[in-house]
PDB file of N, CA and C in Angstrom:
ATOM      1  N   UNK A   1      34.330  61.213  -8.633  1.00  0.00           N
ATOM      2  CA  UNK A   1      33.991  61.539  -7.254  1.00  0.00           C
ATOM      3  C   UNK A   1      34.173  60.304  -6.384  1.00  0.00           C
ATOM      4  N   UNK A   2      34.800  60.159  -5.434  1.00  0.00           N
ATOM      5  CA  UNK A   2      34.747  59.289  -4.189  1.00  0.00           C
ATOM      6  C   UNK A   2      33.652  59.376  -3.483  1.00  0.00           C
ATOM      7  N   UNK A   3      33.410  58.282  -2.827  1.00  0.00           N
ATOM      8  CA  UNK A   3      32.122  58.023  -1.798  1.00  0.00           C
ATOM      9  C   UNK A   3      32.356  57.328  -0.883  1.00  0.00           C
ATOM     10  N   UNK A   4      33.394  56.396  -1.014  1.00  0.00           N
ATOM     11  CA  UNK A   4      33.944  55.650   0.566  1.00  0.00           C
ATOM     12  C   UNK A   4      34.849  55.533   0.491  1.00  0.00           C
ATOM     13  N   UNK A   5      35.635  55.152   1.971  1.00  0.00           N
ATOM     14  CA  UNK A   5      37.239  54.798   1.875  1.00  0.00           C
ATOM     15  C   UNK A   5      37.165  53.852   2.749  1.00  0.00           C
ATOM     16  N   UNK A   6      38.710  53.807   3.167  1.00  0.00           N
ATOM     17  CA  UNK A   6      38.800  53.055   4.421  1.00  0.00           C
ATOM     18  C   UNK A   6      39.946  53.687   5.360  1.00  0.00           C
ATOM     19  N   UNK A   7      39.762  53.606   6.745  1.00  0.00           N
ATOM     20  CA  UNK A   7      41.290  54.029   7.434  1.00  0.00           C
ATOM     21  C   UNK A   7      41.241  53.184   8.593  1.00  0.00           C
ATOM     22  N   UNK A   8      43.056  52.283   8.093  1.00  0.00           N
ATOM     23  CA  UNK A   8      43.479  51.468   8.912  1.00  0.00           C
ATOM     24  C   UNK A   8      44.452  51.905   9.891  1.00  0.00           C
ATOM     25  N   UNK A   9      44.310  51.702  11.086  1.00  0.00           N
ATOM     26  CA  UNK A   9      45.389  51.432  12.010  1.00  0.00           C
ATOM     27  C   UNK A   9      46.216  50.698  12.449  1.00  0.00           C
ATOM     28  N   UNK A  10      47.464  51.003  12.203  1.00  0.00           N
ATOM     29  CA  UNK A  10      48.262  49.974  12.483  1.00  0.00           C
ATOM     30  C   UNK A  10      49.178  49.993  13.193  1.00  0.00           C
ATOM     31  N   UNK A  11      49.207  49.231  14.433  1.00  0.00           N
ATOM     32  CA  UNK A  11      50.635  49.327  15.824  1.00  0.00           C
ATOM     33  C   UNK A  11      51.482  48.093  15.255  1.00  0.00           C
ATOM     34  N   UNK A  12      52.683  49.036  14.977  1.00  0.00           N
ATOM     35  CA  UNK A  12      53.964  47.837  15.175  1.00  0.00           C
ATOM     36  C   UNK A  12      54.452  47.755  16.675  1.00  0.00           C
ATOM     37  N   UNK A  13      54.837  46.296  16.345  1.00  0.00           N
ATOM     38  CA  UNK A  13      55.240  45.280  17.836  1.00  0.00           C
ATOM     39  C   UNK A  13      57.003  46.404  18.182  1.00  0.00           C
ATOM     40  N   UNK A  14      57.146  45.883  19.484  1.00  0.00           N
ATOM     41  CA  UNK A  14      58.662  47.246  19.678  1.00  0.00           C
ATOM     42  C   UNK A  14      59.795  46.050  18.949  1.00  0.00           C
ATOM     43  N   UNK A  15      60.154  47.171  17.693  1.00  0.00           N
ATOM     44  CA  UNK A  15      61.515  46.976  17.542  1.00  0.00           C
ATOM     45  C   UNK A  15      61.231  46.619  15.816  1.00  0.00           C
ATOM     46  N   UNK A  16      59.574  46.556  15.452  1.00  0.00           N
ATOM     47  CA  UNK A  16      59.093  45.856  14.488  1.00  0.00           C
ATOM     48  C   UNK A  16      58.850  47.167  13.247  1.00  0.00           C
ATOM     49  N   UNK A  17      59.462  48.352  13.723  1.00  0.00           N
ATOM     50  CA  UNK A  17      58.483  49.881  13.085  1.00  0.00           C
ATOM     51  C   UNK A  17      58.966  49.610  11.963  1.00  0.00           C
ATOM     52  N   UNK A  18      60.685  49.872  11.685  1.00  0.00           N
ATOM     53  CA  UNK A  18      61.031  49.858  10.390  1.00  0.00           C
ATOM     54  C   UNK A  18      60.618  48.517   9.295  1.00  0.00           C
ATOM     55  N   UNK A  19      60.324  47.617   9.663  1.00  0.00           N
ATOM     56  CA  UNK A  19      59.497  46.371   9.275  1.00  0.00           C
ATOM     57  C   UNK A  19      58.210  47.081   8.755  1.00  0.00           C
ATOM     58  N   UNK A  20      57.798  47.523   9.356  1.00  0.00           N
ATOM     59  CA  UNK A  20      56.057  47.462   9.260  1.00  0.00           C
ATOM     60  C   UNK A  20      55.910  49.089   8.261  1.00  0.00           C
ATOM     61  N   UNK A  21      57.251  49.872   7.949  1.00  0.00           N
ATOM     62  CA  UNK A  21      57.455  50.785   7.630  1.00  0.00           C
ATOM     63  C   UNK A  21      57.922  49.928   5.805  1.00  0.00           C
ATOM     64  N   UNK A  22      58.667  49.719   6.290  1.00  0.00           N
ATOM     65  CA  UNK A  22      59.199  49.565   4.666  1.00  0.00           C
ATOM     66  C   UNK A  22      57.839  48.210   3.753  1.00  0.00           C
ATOM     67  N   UNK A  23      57.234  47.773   4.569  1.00  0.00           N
ATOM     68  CA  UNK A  23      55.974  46.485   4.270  1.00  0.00           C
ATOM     69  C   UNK A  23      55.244  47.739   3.387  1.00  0.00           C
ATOM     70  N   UNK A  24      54.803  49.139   4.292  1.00  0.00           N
ATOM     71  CA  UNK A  24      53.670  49.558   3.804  1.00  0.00           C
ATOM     72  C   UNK A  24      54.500  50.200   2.199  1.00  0.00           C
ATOM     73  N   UNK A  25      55.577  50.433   2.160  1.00  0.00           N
ATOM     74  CA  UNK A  25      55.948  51.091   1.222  1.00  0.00           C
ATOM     75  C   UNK A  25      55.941  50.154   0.035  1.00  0.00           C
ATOM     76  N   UNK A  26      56.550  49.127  -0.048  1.00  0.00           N
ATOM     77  CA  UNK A  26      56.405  47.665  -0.872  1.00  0.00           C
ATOM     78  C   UNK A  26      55.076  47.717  -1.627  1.00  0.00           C
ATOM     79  N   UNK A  27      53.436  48.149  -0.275  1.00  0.00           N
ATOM     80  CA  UNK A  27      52.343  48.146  -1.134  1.00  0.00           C
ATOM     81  C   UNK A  27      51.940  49.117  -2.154  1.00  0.00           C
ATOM     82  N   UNK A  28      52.733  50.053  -2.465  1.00  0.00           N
ATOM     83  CA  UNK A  28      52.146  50.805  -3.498  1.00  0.00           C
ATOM     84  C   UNK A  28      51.788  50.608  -4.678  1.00  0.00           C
ATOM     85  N   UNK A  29      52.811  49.747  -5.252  1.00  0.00           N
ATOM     86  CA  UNK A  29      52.509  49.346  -6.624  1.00  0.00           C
ATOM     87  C   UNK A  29      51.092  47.808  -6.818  1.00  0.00           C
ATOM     88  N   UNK A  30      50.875  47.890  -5.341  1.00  0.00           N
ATOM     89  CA  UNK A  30      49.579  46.952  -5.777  1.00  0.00           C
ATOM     90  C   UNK A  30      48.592  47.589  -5.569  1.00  0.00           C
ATOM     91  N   UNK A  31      48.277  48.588  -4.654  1.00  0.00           N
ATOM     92  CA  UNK A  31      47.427  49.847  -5.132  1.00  0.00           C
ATOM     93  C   UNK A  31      47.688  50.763  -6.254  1.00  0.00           C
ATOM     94  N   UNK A  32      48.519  51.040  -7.286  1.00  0.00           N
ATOM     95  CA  UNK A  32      48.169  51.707  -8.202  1.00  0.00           C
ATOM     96  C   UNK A  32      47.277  50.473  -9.139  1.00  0.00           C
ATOM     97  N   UNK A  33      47.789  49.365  -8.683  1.00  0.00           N
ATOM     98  CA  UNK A  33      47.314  48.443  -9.967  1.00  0.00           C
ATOM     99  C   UNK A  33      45.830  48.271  -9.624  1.00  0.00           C
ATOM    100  N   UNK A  34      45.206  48.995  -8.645  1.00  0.00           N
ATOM    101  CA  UNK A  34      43.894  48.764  -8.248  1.00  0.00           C
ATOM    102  C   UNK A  34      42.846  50.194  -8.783  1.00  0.00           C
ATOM    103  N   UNK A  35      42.287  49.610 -10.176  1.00  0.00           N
ATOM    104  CA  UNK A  35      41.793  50.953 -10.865  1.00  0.00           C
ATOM    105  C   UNK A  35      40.691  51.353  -9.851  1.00  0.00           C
ATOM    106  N   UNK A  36      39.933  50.383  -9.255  1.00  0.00           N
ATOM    107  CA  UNK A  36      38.858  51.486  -8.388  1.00  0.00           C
ATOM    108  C   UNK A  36      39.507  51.695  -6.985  1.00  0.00           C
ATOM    109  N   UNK A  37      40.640  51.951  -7.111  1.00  0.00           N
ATOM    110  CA  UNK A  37      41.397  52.837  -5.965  1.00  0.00           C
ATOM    111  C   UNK A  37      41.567  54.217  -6.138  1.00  0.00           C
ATOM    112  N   UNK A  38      41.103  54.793  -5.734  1.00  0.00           N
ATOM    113  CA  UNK A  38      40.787  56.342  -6.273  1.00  0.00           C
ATOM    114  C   UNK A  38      42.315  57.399  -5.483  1.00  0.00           C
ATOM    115  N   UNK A  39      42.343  56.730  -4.429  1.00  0.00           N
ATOM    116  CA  UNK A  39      43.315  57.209  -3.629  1.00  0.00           C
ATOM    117  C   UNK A  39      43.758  56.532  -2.824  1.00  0.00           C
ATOM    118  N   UNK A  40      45.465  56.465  -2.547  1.00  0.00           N
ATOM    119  CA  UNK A  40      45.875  55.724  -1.084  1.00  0.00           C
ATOM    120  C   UNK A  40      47.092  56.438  -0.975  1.00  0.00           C
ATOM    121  N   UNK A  41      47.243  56.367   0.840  1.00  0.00           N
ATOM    122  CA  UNK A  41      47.841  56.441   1.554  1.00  0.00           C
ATOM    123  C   UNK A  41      48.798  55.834   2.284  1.00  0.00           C
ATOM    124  N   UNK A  42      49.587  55.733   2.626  1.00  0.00           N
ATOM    125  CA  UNK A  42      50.246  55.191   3.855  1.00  0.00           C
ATOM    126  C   UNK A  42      50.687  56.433   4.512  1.00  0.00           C
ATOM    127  N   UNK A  43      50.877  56.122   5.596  1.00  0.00           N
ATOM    128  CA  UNK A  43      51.099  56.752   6.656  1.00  0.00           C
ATOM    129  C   UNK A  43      51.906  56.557   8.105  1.00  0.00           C
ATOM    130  N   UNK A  44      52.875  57.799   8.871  1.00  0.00           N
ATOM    131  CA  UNK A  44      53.587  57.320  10.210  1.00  0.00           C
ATOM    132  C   UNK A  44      52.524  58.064  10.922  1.00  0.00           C
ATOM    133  N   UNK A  45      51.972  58.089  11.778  1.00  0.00           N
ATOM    134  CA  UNK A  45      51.513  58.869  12.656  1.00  0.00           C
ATOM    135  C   UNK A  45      52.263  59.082  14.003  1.00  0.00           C
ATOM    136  N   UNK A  46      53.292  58.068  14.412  1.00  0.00           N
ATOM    137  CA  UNK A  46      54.193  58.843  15.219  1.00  0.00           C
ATOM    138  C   UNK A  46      55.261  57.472  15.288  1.00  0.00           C
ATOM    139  N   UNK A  47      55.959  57.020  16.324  1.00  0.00           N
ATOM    140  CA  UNK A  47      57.028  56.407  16.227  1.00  0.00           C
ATOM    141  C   UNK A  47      56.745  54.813  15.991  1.00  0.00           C
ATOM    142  N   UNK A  48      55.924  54.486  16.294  1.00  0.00           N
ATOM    143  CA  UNK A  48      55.195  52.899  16.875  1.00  0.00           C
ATOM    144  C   UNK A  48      53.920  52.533  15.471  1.00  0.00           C
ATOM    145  N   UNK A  49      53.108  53.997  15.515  1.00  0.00           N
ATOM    146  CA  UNK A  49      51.671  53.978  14.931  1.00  0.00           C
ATOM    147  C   UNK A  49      51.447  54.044  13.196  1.00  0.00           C
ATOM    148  N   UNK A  50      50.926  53.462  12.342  1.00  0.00           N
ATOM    149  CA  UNK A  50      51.133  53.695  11.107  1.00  0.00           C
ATOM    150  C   UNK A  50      49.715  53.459  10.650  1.00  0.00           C
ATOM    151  N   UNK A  51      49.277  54.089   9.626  1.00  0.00           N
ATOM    152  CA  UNK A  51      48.158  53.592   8.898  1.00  0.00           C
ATOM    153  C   UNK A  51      47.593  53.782   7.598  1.00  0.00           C
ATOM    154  N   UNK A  52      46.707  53.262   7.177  1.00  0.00           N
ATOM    155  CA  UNK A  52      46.751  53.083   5.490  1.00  0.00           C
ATOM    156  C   UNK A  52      44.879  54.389   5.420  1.00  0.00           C
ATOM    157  N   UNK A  53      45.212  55.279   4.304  1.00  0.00           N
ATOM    158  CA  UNK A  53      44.393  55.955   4.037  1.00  0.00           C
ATOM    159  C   UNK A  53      43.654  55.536   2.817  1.00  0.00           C
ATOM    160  N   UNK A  54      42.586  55.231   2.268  1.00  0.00           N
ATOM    161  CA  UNK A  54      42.290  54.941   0.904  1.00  0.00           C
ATOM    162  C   UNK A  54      41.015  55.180   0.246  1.00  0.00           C
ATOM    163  N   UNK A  55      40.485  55.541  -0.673  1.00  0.00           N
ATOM    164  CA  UNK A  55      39.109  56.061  -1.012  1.00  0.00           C
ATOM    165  C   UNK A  55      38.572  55.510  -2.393  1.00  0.00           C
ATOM    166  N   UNK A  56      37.036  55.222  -2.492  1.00  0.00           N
ATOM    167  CA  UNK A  56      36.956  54.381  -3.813  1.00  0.00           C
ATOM    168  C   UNK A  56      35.641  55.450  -4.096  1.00  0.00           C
ATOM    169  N   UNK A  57      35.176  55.081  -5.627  1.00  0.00           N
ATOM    170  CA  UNK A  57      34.142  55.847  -5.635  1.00  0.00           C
ATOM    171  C   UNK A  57      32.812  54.823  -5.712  1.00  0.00           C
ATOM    172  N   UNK A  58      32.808  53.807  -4.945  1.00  0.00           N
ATOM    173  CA  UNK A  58      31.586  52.880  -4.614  1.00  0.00           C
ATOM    174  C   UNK A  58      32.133  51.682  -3.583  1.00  0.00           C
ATOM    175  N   UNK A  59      31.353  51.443  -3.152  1.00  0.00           N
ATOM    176  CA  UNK A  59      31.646  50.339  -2.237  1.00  0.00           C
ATOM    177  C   UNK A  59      31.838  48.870  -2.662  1.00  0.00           C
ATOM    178  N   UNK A  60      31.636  48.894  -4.300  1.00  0.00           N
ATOM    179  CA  UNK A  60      31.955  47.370  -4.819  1.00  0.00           C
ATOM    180  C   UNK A  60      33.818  47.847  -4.800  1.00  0.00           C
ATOM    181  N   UNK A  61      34.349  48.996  -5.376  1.00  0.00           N
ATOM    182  CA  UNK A  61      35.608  49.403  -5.452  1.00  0.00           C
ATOM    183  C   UNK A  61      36.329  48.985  -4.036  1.00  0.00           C
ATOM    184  N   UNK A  62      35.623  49.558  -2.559  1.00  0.00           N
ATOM    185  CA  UNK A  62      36.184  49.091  -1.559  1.00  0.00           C
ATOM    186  C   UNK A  62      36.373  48.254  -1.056  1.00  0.00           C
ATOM    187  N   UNK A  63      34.813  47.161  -1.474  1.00  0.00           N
ATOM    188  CA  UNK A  63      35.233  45.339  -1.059  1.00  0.00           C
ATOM    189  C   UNK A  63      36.198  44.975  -2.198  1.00  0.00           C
ATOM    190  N   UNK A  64      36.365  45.262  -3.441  1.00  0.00           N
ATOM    191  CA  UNK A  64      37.818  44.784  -3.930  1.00  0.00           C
ATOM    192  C   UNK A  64      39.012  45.126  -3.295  1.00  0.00           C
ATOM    193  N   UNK A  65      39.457  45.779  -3.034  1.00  0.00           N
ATOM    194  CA  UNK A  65      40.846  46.510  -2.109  1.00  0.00           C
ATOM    195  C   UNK A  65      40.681  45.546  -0.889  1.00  0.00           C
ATOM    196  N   UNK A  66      39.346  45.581  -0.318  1.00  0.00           N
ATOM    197  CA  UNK A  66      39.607  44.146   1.166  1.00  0.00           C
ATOM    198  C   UNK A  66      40.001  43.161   0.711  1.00  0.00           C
ATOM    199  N   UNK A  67      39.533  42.357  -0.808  1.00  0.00           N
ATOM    200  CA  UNK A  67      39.622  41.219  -0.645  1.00  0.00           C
ATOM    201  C   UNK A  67      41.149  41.008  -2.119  1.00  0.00           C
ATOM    202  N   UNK A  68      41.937  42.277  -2.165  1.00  0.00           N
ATOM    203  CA  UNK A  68      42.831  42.153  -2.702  1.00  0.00           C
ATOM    204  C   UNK A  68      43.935  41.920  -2.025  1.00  0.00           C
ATOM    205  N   UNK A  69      45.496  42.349  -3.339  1.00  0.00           N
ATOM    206  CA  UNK A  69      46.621  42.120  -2.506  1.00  0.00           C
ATOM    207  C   UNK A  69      47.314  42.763  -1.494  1.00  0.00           C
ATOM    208  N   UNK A  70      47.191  43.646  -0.981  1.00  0.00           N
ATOM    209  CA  UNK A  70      47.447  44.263   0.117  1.00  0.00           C
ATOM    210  C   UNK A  70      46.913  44.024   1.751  1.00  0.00           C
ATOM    211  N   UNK A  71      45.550  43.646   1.301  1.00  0.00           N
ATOM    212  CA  UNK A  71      44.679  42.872   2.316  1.00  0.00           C
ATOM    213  C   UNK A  71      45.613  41.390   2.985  1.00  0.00           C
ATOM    214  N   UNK A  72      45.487  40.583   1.797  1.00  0.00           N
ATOM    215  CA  UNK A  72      45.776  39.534   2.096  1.00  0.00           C
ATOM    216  C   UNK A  72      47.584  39.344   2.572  1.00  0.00           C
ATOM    217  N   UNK A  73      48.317  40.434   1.728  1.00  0.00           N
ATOM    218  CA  UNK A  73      50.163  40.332   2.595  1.00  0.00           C
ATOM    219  C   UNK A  73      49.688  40.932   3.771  1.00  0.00           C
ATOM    220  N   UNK A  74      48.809  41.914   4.209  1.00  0.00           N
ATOM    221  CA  UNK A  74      48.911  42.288   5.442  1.00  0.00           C
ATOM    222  C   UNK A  74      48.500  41.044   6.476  1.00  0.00           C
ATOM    223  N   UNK A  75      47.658  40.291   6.107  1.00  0.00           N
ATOM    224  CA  UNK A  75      47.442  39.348   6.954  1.00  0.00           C
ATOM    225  C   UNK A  75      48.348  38.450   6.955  1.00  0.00           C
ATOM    226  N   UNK A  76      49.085  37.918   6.320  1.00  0.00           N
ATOM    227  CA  UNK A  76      50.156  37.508   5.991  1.00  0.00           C
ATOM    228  C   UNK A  76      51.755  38.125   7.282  1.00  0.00           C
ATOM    229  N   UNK A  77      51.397  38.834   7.030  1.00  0.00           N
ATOM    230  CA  UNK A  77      52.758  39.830   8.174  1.00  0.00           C
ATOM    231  C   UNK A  77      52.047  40.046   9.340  1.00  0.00           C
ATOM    232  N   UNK A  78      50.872  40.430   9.484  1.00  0.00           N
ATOM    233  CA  UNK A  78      50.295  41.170  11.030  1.00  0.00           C
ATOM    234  C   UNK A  78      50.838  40.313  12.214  1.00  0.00           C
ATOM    235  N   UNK A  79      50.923  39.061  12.208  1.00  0.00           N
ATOM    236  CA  UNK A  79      51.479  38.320  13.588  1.00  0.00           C
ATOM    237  C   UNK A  79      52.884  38.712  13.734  1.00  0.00           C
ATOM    238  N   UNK A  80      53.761  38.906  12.731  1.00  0.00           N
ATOM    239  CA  UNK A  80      55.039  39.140  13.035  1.00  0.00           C
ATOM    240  C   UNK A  80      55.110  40.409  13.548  1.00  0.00           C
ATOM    241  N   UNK A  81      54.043  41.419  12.277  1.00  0.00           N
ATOM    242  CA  UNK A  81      54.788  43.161  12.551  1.00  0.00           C
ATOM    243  C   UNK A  81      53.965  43.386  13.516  1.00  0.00           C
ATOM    244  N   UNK A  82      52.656  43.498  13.821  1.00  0.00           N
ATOM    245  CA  UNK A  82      51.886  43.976  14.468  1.00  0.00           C
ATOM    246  C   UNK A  82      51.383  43.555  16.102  1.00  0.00           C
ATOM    247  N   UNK A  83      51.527  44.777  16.886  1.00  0.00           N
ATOM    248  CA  UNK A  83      51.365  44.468  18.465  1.00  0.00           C
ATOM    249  C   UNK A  83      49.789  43.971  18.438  1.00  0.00           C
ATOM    250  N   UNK A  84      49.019  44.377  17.623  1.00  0.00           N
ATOM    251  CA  UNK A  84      47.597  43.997  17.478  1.00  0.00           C
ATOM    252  C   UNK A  84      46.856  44.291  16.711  1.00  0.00           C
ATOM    253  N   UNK A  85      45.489  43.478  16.445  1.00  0.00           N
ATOM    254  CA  UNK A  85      44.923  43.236  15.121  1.00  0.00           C
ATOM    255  C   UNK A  85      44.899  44.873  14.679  1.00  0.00           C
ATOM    256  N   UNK A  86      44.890  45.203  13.105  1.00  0.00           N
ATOM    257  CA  UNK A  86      44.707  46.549  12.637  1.00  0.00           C
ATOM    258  C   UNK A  86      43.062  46.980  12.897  1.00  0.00           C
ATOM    259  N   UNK A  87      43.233  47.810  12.974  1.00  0.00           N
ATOM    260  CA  UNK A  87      42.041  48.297  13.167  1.00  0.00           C
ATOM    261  C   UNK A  87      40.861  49.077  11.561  1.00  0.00           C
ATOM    262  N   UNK A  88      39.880  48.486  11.221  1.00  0.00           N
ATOM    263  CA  UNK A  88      39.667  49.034   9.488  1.00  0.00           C
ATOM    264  C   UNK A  88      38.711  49.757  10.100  1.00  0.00           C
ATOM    265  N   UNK A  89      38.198  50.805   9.988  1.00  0.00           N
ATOM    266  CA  UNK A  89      37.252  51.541   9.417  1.00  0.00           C
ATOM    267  C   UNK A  89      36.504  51.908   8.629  1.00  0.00           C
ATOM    268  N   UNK A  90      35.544  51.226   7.642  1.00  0.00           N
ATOM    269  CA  UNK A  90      34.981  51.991   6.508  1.00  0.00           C
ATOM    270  C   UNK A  90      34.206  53.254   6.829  1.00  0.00           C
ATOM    271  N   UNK A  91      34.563  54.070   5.860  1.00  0.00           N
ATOM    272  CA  UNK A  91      33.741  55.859   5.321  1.00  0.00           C
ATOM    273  C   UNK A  91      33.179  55.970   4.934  1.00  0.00           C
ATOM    274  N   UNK A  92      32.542  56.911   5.000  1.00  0.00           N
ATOM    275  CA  UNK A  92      31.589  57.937   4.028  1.00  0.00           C
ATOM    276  C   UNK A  92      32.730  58.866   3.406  1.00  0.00           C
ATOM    277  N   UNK A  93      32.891  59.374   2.596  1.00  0.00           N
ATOM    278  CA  UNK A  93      33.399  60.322   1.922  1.00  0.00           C
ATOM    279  C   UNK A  93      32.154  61.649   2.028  1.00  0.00           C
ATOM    280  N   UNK A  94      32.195  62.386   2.580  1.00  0.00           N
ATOM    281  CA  UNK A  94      31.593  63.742   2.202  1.00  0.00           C
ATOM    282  C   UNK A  94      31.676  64.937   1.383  1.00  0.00           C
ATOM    283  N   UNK A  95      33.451  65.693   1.265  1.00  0.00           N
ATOM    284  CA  UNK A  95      33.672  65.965  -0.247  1.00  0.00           C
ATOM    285  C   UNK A  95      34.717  65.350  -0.172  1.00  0.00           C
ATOM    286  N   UNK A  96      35.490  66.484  -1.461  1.00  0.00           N
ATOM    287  CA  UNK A  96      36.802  65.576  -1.217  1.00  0.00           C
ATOM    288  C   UNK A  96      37.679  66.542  -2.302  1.00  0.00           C
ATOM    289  N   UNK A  97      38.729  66.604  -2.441  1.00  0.00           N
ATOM    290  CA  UNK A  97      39.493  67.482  -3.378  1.00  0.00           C
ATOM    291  C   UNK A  97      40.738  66.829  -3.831  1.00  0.00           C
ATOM    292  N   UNK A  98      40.338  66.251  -5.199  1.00  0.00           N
ATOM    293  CA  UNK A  98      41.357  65.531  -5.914  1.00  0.00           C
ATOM    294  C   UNK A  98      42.329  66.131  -7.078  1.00  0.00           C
ATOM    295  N   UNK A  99      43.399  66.008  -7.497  1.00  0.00           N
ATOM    296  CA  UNK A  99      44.084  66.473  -8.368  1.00  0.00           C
ATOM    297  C   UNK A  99      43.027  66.487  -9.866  1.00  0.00           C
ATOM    298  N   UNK A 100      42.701  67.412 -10.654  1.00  0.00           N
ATOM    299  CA  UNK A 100      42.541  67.465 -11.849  1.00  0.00           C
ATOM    300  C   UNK A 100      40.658  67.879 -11.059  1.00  0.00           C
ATOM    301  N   UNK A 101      39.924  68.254  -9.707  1.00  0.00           N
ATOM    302  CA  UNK A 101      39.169  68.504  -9.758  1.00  0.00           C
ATOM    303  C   UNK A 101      39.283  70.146  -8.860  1.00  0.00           C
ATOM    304  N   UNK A 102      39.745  70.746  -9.346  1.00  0.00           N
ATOM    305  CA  UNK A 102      39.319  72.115  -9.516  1.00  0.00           C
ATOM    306  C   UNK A 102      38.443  73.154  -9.467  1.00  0.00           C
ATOM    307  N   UNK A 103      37.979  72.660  -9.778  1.00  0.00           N
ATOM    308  CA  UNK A 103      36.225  73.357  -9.784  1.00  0.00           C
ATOM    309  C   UNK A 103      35.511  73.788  -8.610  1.00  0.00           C
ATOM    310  N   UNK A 104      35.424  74.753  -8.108  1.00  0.00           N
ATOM    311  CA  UNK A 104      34.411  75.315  -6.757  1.00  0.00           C
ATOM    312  C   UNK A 104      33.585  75.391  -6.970  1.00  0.00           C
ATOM    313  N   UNK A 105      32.505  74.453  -5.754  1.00  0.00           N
ATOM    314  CA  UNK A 105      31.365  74.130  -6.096  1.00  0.00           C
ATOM    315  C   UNK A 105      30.867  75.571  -6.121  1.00  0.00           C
ATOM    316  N   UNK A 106      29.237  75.687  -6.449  1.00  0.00           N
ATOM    317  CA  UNK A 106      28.641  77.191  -6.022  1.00  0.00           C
ATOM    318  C   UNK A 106      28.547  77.401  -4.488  1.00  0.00           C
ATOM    319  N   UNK A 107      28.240  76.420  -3.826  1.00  0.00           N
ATOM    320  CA  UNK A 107      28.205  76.654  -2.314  1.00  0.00           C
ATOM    321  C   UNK A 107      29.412  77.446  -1.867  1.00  0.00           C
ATOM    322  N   UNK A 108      30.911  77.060  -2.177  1.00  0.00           N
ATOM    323  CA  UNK A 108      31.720  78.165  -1.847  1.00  0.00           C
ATOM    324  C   UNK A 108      32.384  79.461  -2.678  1.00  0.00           C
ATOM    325  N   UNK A 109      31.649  79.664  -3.886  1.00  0.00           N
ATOM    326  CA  UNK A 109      32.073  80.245  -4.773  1.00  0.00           C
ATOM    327  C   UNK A 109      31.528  81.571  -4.586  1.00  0.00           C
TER     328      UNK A 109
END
């Protein structure tokens, strides 16, 4: 079960998208390597806007992912790709519906 995530926002600078596009794709394989990463995302939300979706099932899981490698290349790139600082959000997770969980609770059953 998940219990928190995080969702980042991220504006690329004009002319910077496909940059800040192919960066987020690069990070995947350092989020799979992140076992209390329960889930991630990347994301376009429209031509300029991009952002990272991700969910842990405790909040020691989510301060690892901040203070991992994806964290730290993003800070690493944000002055070049980014029109301005990303924006993080930490979550609550309320439910959530993951591959291999199936099961309807009784509340909607």
């Amino acid at each position: 079960m998940v219990n928190v995530g995080l969702q980042v926002r991220l504006e690329a600078k004009p002319g910077k998208e496909k940059e800040l596009e192919e960066f987020l794709r690069a990070q995947l394989p350092y989020a799979l390597g992140e076992p209390a990463t329960v889930a991630w995302f990347a994301i376009k939300l429209n031509a300029n806007t991009f952002g990272i979706f991700d969910a842990f099932v405790n909040e020691s899981g989510q301060q690892a992912h901040l203070d991992g490698a994806i964290a730290k290349a993003l800070g690493e790139v944000a002055a070049d790709l980014l029109a301005k600082p990303p924006v993080i959000e930490k979550l609550t997770v309320l439910v959530a519906k993951l591959p291999g969980s199936g099961e309807v609770p009784d509340s909607l059953g």
